[in-house]
Protein backbone atom coordinates (compact mmCIF):
# COMPACT_ATOMS: atom_id res chain seq x y z
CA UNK A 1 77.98 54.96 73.68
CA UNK A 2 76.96 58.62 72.86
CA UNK A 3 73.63 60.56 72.84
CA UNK A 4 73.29 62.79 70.16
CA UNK A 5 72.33 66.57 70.53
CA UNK A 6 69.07 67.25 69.46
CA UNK A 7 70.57 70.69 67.99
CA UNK A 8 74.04 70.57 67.76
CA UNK A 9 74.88 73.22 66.26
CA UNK A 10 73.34 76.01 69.22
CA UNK A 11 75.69 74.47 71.37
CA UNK A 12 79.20 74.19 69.61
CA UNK A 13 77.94 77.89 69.11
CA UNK A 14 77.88 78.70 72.49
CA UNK A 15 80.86 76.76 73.09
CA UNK A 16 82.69 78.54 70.51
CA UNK A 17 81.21 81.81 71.78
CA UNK A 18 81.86 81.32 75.47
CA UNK A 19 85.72 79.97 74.71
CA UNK A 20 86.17 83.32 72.27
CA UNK A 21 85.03 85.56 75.68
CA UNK A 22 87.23 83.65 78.11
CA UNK A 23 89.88 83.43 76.33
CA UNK A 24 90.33 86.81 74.04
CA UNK A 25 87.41 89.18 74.99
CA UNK A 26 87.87 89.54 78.57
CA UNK A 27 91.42 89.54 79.07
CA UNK A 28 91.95 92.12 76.70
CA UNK A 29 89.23 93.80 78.57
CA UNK A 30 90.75 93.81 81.63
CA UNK A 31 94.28 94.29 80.44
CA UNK A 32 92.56 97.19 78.49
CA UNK A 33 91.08 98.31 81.83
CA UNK A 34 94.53 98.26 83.79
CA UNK A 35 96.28 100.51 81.13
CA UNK A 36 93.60 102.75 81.82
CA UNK A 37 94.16 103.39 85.45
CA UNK A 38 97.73 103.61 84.39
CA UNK A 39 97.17 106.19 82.04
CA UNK A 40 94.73 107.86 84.81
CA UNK A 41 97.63 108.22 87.33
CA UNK A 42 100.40 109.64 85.31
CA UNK A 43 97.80 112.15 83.95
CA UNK A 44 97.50 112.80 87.93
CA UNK A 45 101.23 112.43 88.73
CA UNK A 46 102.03 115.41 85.74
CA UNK A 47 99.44 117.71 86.93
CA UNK A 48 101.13 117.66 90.43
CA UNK A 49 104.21 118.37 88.58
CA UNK A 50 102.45 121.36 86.76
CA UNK A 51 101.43 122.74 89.81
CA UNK A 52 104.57 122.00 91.24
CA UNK A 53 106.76 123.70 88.66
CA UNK A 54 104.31 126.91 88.50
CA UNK A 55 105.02 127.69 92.19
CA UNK A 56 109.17 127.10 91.00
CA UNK A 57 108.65 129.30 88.56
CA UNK A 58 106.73 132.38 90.57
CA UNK A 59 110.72 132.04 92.98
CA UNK A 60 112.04 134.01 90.17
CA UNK A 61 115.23 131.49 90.45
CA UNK A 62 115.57 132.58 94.07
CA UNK A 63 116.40 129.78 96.59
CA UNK A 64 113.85 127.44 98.03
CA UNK A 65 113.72 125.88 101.35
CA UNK A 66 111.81 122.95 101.43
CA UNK A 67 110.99 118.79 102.49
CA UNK A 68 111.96 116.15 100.27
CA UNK A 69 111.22 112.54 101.23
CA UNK A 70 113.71 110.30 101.39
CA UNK A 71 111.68 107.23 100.96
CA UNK A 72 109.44 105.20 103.05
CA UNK A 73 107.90 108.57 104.36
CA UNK A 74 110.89 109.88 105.83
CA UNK A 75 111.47 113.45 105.22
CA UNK A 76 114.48 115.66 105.39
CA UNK A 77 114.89 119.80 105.06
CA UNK A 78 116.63 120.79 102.09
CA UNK A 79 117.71 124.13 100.41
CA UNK A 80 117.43 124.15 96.72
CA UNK A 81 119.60 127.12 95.84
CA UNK A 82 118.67 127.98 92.29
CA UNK A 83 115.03 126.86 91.11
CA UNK A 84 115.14 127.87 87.60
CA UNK A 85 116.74 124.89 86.44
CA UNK A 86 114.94 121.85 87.09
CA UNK A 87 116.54 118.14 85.89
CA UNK A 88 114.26 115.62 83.92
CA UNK A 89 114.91 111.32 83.87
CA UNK A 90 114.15 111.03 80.23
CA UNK A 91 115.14 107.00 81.25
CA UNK A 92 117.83 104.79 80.83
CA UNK A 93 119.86 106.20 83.55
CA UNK A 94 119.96 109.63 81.13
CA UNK A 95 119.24 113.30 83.02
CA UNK A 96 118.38 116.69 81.12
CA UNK A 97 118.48 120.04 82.79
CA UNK A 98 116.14 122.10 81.89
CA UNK A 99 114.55 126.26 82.41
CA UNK A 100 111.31 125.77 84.69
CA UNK A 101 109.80 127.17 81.55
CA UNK A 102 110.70 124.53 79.07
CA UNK A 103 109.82 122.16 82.05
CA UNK A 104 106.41 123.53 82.23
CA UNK A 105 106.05 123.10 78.57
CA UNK A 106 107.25 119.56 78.43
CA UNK A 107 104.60 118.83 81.22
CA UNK A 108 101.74 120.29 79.22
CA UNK A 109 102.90 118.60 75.93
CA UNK A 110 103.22 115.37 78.21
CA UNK A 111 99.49 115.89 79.55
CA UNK A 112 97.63 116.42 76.15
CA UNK A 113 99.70 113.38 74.87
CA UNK A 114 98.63 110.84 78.16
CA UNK A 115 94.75 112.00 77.78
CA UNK A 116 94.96 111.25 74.18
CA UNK A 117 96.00 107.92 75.09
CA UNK A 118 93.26 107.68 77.79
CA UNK A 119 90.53 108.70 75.05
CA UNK A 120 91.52 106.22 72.87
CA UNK A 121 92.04 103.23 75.77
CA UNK A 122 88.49 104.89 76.97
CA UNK A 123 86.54 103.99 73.61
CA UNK A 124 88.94 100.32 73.02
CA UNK A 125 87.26 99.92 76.52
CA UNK A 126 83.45 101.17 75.49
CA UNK A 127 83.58 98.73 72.82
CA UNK A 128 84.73 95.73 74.58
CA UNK A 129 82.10 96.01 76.85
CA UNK A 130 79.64 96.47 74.05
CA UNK A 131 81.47 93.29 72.48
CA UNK A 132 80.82 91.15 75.78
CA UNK A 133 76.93 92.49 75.96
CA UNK A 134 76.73 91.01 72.15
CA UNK A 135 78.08 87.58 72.87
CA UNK A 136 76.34 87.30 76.08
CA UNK A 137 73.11 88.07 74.00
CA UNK A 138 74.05 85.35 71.13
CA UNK A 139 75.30 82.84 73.76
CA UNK A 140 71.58 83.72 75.92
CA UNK A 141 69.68 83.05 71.82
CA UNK A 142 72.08 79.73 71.45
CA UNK A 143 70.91 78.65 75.15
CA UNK A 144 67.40 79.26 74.26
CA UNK A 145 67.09 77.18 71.47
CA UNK A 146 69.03 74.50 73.08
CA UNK A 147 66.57 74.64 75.44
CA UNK A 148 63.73 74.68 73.47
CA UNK A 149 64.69 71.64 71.51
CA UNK A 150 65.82 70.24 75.09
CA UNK A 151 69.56 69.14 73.85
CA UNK A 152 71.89 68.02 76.07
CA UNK A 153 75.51 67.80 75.25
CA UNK A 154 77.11 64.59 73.68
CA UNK A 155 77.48 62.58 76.49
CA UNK A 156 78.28 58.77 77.73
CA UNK A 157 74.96 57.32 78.62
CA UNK A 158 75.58 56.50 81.73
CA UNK A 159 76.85 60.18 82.70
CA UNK A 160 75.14 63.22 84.01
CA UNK A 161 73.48 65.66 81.66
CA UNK A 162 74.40 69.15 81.40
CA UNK A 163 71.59 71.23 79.55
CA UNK A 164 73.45 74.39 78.57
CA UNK A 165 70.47 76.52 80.10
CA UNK A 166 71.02 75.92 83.67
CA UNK A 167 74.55 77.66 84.02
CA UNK A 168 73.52 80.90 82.82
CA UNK A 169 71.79 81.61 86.33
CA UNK A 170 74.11 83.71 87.83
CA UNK A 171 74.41 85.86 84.76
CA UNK A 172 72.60 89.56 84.99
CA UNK A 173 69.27 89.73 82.04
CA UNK A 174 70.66 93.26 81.18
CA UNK A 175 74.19 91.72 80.20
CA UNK A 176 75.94 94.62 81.98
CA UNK A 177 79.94 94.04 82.88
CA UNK A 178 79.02 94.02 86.65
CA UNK A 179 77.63 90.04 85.14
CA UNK A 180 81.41 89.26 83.99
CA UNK A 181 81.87 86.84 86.86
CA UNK A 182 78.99 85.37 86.59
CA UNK A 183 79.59 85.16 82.54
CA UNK A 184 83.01 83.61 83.68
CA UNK A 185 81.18 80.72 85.78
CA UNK A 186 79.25 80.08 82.61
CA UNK A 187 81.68 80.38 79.90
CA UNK A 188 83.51 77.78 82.58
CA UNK A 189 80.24 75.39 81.99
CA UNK A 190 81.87 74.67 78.70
């Protein structure tokens, strides 16, 4: 036998809004937040390059004596007798040579296109965390009414009692995204 809520609809509303950020909101915020720092380290990787290729291209094509790493930080001298042609991995196994000039180019056109990318992954990310805040709020008014019409889930009579209020302890009053664990222990209460 079951025990009615007294207000069932606050709680299938914070079910439905706690299963909607577990399940969709923060993934995609976190997957949104790992393209980020991806998109933060090539931006870092090609202005090394820039750098790189404007000290190339001050040798005048003159000869360059230099360390290259071999891999797992082992080093080895190397001559590179003409540095005015520099070869690019455009990927899938493909190589184009290429002036240091049109190199430098490429890098810069390479640059404005990655911190495009990081403006726009920057704002997806702005508004998931505003999204979060906004169901945290709704699932905090759903809680409060539960609570102040002291409903309980459907339950056995004989079980336990969950009232919704309880697990959002551990949750931050601001709603700020340092709370996400804490959201994830409570979207977890449903």
């Amino acid at each position: 036998m079951t025990t009615p809520l007294v207000d069932e609809s606050s709680s299938s509303r914070a079910q439905v809004y706690s299963a909607h950020l577990r399940n969709s909101l923060l993934p995609e915020l976190e997957i949104t937040r790992q393209k980020l720092a991806q998109v933060e380290f090539d931006i870092s990787e090609y202005e090394t390059l820039r750098e790189k290729l404007s000290e190339l291209g001050k040798q005048d094509g003159k000869g360059l004596d230099t360390l290259t790493e071999l891999g797992a930080g082992v080093w080895v001298e190397a001559e590179v007798p003409d540095t005015s042609v520099v070869t690019l991995d455009i990927g899938l196994g493909l190589h184009l040579d290429m002036s240091t000039a049109d190199a430098q180019e490429y890098t810069k056109k390479k640059m404005e296109q990655l911190k495009r990318a990081r403006d726009k992954l920057s704002e997806k990310e702005e508004h998931l965390v505003w999204q979060v805040g906004q169901f945290h709020g709704a699932i905090g008014v759903a809680q409060l009414q539960c609570r102040s019409l002291h409903c309980t889930r459907t339950r056995p009579s004989n079980a336990i009692g969950l009232d919704v209020g309880t697990a959002n302890e551990s949750i931050q009053a601001d709603g700020s995204t340092s709370a996400v664990s804490g959201l994830l222990s409570f979207v977890d209460a449903f």
